[in-house]
PDB file of N, CA and C in Angstrom:
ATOM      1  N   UNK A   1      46.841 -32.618  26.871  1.00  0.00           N
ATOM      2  CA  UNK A   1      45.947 -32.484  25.740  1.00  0.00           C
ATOM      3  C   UNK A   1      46.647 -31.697  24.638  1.00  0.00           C
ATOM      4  N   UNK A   2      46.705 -32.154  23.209  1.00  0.00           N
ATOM      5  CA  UNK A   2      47.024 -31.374  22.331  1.00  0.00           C
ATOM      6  C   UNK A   2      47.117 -30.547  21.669  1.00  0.00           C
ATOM      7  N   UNK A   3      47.613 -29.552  21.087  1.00  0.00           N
ATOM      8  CA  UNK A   3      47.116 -27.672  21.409  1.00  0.00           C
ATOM      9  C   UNK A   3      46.243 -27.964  20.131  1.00  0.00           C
ATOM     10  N   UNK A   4      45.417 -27.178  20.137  1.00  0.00           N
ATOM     11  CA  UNK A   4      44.388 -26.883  17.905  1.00  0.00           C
ATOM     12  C   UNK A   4      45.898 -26.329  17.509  1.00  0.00           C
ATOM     13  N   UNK A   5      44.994 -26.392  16.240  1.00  0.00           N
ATOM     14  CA  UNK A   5      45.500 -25.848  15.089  1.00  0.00           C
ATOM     15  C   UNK A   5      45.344 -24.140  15.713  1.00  0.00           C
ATOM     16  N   UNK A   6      44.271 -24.145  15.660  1.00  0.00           N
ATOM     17  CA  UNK A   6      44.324 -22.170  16.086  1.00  0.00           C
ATOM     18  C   UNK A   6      45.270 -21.756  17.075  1.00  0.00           C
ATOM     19  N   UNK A   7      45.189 -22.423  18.460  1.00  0.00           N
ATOM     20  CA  UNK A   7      46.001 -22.423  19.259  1.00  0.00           C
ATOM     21  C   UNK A   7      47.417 -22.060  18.764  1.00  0.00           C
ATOM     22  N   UNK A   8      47.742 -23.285  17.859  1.00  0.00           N
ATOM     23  CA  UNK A   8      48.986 -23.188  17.125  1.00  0.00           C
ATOM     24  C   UNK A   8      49.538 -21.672  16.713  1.00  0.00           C
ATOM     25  N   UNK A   9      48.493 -21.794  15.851  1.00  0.00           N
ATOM     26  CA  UNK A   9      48.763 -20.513  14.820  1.00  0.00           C
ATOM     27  C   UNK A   9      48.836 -18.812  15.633  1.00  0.00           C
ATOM     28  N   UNK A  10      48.262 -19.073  16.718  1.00  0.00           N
ATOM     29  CA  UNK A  10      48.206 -18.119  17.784  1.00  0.00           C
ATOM     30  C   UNK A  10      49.399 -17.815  18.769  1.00  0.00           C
ATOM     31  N   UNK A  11      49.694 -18.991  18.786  1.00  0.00           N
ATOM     32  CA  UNK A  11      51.614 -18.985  19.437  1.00  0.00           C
ATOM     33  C   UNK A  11      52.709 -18.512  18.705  1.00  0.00           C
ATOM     34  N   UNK A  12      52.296 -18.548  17.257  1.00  0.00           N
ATOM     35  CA  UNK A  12      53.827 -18.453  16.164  1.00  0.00           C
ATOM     36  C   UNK A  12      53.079 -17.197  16.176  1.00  0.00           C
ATOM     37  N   UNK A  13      51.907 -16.621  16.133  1.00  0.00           N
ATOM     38  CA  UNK A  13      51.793 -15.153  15.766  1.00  0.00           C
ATOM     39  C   UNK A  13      52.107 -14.255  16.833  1.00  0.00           C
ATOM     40  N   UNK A  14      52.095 -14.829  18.037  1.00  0.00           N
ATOM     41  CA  UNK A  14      52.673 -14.143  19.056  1.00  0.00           C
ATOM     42  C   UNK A  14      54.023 -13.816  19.212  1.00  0.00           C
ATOM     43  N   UNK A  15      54.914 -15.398  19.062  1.00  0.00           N
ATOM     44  CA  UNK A  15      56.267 -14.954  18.795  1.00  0.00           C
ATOM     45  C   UNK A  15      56.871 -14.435  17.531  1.00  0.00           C
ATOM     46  N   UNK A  16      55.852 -14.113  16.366  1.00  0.00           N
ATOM     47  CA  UNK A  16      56.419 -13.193  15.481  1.00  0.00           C
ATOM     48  C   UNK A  16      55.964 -11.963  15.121  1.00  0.00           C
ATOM     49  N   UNK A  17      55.566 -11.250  16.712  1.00  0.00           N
ATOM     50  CA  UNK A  17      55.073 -10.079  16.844  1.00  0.00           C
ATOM     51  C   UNK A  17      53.618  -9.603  15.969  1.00  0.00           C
ATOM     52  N   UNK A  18      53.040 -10.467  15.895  1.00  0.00           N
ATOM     53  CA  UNK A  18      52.460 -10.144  14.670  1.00  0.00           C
ATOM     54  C   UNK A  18      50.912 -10.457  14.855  1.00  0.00           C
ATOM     55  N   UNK A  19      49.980  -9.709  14.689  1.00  0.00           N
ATOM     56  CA  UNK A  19      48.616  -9.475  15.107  1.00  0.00           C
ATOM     57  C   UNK A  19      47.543 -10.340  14.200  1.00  0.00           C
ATOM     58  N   UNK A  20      46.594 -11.315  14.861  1.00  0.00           N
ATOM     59  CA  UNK A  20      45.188 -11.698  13.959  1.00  0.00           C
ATOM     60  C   UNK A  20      45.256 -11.264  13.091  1.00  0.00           C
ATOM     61  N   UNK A  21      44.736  -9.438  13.102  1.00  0.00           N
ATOM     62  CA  UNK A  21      44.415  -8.900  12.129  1.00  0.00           C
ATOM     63  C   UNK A  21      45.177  -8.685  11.191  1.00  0.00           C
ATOM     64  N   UNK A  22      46.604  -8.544  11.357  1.00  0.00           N
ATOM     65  CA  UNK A  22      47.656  -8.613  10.073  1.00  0.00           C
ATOM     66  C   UNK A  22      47.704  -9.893   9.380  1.00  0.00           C
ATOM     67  N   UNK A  23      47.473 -11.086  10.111  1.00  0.00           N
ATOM     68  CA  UNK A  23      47.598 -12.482   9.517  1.00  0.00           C
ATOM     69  C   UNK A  23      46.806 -12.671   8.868  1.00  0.00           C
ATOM     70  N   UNK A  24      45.365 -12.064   9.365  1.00  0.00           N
ATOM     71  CA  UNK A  24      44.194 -11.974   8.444  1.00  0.00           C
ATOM     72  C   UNK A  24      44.574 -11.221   7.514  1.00  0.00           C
ATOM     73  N   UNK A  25      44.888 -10.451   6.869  1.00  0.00           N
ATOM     74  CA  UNK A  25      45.276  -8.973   5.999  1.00  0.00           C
ATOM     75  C   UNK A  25      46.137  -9.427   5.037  1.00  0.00           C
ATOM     76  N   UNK A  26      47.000 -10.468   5.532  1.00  0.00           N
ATOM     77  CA  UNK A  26      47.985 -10.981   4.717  1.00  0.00           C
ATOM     78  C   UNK A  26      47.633 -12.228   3.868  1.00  0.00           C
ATOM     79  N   UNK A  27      46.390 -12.793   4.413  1.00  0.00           N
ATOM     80  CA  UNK A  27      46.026 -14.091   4.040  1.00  0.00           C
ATOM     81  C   UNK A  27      44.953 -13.526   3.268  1.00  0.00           C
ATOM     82  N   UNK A  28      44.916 -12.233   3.109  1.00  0.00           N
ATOM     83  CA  UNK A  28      43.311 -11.347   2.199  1.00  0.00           C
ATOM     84  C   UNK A  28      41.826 -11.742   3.065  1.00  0.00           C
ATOM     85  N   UNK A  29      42.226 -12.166   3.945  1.00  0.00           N
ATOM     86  CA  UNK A  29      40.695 -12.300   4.891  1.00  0.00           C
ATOM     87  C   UNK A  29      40.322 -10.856   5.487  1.00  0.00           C
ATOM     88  N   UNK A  30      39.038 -10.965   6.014  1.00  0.00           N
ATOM     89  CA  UNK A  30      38.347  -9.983   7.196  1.00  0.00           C
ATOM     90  C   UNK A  30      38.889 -11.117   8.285  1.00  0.00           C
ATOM     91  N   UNK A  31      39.378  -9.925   9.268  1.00  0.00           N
ATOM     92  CA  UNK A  31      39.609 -10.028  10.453  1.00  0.00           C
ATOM     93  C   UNK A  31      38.836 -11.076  11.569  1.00  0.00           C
ATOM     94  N   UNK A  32      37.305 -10.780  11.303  1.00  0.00           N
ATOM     95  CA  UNK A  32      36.307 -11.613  12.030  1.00  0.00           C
ATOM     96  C   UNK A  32      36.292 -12.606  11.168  1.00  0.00           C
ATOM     97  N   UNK A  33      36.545 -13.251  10.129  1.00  0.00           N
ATOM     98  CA  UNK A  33      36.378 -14.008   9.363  1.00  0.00           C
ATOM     99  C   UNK A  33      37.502 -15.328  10.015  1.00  0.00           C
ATOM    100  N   UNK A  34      38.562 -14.685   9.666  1.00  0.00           N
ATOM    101  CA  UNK A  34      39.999 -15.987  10.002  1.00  0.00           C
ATOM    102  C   UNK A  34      39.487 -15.719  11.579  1.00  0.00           C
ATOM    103  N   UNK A  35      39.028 -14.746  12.633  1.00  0.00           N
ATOM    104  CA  UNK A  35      39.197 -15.391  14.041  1.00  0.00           C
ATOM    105  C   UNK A  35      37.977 -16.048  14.270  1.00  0.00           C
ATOM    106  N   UNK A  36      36.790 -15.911  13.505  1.00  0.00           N
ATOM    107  CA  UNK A  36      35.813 -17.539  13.092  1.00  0.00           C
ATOM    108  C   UNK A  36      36.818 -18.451  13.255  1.00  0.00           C
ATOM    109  N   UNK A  37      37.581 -18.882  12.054  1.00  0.00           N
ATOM    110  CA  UNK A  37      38.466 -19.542  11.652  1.00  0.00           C
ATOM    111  C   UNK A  37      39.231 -20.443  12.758  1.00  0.00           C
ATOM    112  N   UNK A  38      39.722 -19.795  13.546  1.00  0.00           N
ATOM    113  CA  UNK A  38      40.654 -19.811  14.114  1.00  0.00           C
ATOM    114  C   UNK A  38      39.412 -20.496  15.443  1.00  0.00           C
ATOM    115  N   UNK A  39      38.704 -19.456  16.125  1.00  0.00           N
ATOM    116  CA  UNK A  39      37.838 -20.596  17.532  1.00  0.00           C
ATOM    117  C   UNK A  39      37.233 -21.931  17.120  1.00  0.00           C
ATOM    118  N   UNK A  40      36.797 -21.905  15.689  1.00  0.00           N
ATOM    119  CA  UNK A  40      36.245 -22.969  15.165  1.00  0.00           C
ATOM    120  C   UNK A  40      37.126 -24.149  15.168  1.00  0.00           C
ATOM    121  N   UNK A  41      38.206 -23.330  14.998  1.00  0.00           N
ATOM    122  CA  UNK A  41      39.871 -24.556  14.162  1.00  0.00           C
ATOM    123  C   UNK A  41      38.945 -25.850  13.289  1.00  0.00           C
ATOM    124  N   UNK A  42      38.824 -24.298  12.025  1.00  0.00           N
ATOM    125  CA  UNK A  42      38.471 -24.892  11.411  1.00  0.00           C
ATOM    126  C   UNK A  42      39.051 -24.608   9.315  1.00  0.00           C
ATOM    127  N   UNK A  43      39.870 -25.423   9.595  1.00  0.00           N
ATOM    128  CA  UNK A  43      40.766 -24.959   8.459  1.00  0.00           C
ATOM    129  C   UNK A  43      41.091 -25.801   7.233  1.00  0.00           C
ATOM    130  N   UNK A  44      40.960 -25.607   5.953  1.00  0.00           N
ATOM    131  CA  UNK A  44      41.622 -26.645   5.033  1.00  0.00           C
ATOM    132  C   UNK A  44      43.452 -26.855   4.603  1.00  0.00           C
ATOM    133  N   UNK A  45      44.050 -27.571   4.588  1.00  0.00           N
ATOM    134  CA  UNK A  45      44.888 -28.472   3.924  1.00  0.00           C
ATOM    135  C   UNK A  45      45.600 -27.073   3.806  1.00  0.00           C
ATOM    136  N   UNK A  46      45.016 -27.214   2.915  1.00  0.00           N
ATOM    137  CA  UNK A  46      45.537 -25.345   1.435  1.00  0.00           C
ATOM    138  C   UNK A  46      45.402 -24.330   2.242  1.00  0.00           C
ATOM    139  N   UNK A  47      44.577 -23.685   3.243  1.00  0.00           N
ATOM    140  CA  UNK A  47      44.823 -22.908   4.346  1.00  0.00           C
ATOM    141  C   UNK A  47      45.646 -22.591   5.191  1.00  0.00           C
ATOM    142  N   UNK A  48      46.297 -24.006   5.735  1.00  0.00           N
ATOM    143  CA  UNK A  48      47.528 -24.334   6.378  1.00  0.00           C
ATOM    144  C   UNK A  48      48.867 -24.175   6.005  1.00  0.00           C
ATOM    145  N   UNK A  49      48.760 -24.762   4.861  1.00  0.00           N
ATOM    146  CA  UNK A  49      49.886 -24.451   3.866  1.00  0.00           C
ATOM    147  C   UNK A  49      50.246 -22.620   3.407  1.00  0.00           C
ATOM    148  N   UNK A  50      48.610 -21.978   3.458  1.00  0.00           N
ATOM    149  CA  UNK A  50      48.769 -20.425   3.547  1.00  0.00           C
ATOM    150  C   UNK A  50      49.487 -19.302   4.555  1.00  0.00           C
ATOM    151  N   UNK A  51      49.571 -19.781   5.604  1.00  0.00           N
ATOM    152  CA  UNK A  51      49.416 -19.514   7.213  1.00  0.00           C
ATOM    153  C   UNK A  51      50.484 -19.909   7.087  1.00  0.00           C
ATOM    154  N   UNK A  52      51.643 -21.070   7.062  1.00  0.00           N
ATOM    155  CA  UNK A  52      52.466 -20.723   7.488  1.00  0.00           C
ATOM    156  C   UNK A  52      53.684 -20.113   6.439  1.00  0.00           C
ATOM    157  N   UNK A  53      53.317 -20.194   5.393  1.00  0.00           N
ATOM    158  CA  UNK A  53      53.936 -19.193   4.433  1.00  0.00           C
ATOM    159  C   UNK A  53      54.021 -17.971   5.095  1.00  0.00           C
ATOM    160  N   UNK A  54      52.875 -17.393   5.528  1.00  0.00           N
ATOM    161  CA  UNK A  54      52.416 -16.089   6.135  1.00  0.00           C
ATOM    162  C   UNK A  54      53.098 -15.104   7.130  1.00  0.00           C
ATOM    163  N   UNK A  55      53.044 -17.055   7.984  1.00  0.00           N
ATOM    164  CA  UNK A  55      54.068 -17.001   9.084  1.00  0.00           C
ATOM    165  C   UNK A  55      55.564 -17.131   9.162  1.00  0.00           C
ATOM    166  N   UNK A  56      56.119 -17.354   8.043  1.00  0.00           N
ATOM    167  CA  UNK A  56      57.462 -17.646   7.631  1.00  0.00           C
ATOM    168  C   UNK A  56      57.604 -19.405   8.617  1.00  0.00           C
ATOM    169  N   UNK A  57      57.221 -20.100   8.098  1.00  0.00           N
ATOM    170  CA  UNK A  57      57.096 -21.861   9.130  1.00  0.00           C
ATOM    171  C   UNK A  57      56.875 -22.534   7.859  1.00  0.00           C
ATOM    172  N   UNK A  58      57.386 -23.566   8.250  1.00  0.00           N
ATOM    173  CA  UNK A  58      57.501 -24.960   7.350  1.00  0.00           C
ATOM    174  C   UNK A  58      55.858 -25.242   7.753  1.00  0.00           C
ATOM    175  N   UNK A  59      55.075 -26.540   6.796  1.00  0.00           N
ATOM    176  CA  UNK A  59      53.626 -27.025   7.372  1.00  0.00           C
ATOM    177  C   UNK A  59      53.968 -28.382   6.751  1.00  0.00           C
ATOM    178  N   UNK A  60      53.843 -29.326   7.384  1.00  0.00           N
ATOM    179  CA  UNK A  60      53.653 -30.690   6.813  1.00  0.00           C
ATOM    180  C   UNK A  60      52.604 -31.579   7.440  1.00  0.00           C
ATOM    181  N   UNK A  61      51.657 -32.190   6.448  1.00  0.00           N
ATOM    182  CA  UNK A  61      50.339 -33.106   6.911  1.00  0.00           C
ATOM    183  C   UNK A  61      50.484 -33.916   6.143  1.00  0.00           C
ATOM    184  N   UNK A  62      50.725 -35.207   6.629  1.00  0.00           N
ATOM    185  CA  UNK A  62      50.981 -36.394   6.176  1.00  0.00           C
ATOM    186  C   UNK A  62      50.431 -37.413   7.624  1.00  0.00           C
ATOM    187  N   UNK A  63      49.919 -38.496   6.510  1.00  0.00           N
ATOM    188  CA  UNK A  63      49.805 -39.780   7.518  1.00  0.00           C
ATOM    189  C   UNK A  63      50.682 -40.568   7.231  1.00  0.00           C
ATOM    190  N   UNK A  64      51.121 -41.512   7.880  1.00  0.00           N
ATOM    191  CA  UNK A  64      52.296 -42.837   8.258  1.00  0.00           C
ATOM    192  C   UNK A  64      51.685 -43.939   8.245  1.00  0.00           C
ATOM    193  N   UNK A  65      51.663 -45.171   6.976  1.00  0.00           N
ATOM    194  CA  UNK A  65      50.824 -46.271   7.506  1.00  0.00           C
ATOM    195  C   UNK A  65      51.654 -46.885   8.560  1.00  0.00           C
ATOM    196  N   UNK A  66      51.303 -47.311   9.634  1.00  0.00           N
ATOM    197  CA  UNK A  66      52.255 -48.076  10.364  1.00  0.00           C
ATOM    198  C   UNK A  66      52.848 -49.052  10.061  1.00  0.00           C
ATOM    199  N   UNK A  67      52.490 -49.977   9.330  1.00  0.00           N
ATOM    200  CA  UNK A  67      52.365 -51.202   8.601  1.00  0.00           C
ATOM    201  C   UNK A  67      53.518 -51.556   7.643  1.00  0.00           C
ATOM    202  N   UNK A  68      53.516 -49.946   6.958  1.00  0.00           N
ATOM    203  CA  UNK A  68      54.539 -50.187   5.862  1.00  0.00           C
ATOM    204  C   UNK A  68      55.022 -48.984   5.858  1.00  0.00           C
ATOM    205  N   UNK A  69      55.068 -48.206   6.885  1.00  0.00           N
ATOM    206  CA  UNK A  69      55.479 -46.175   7.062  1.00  0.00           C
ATOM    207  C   UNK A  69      55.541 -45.474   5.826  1.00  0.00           C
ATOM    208  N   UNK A  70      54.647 -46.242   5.123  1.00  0.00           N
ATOM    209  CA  UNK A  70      54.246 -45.128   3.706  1.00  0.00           C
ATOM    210  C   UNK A  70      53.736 -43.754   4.473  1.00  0.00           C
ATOM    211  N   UNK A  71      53.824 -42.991   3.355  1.00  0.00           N
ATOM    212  CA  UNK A  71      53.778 -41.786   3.620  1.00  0.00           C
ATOM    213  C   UNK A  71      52.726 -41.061   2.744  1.00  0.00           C
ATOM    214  N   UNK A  72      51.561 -40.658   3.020  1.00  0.00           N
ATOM    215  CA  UNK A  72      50.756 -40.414   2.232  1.00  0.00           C
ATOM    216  C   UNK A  72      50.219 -38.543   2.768  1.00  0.00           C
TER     217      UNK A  72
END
C-alpha cells in the first residue's frame, strides 16, 4: 500500500532531524494545525511545494497522459 502524503512528510522530517513543530513554525502554522494537516493528508498543490522547500526536497505533481505522455 502506498505511504500518504503525511506519512511522507513524516519520514523526510525524521531523517532531517527535524520536529512537526519546527516544520509547522517554519511553514508559519500552529503546531495542531499542520498535525490536523498531516492525519487528515490533507494538503494543497502550493502546500506541497511549501514543505518541501522547508524540507530542503525537490516536489513534483504532474500527470502523464498515457496516450501521448503529455505532461500536465
Amino acid at each position: 500500500m502506498p505511504l500518504t502524503m503525511g506519512e511522507k512528510i513524516k519520514i523526510i522530517c525524521k531523517r532531517r532531524n527535524m520536529t512537526i513543530s519546527q516544520l509547522a513554525e517554519d511553514l508559519g502554522q500552529s503546531r495542531q494545525n499542520f498535525s490536523n494537516k498531516l492525519n487528515r493528508d490533507n494538503f494543497t498543490e502550493k502546500e506541497l511545494y511549501e514543505i518541501a522547500n522547508a524540507l530542503d526536497c525537490s516536489f513534483s505533481a504532474k500527470f502523464v497522459m498515457n496516450d501521448t505522455n503529455e505532461e500536465i
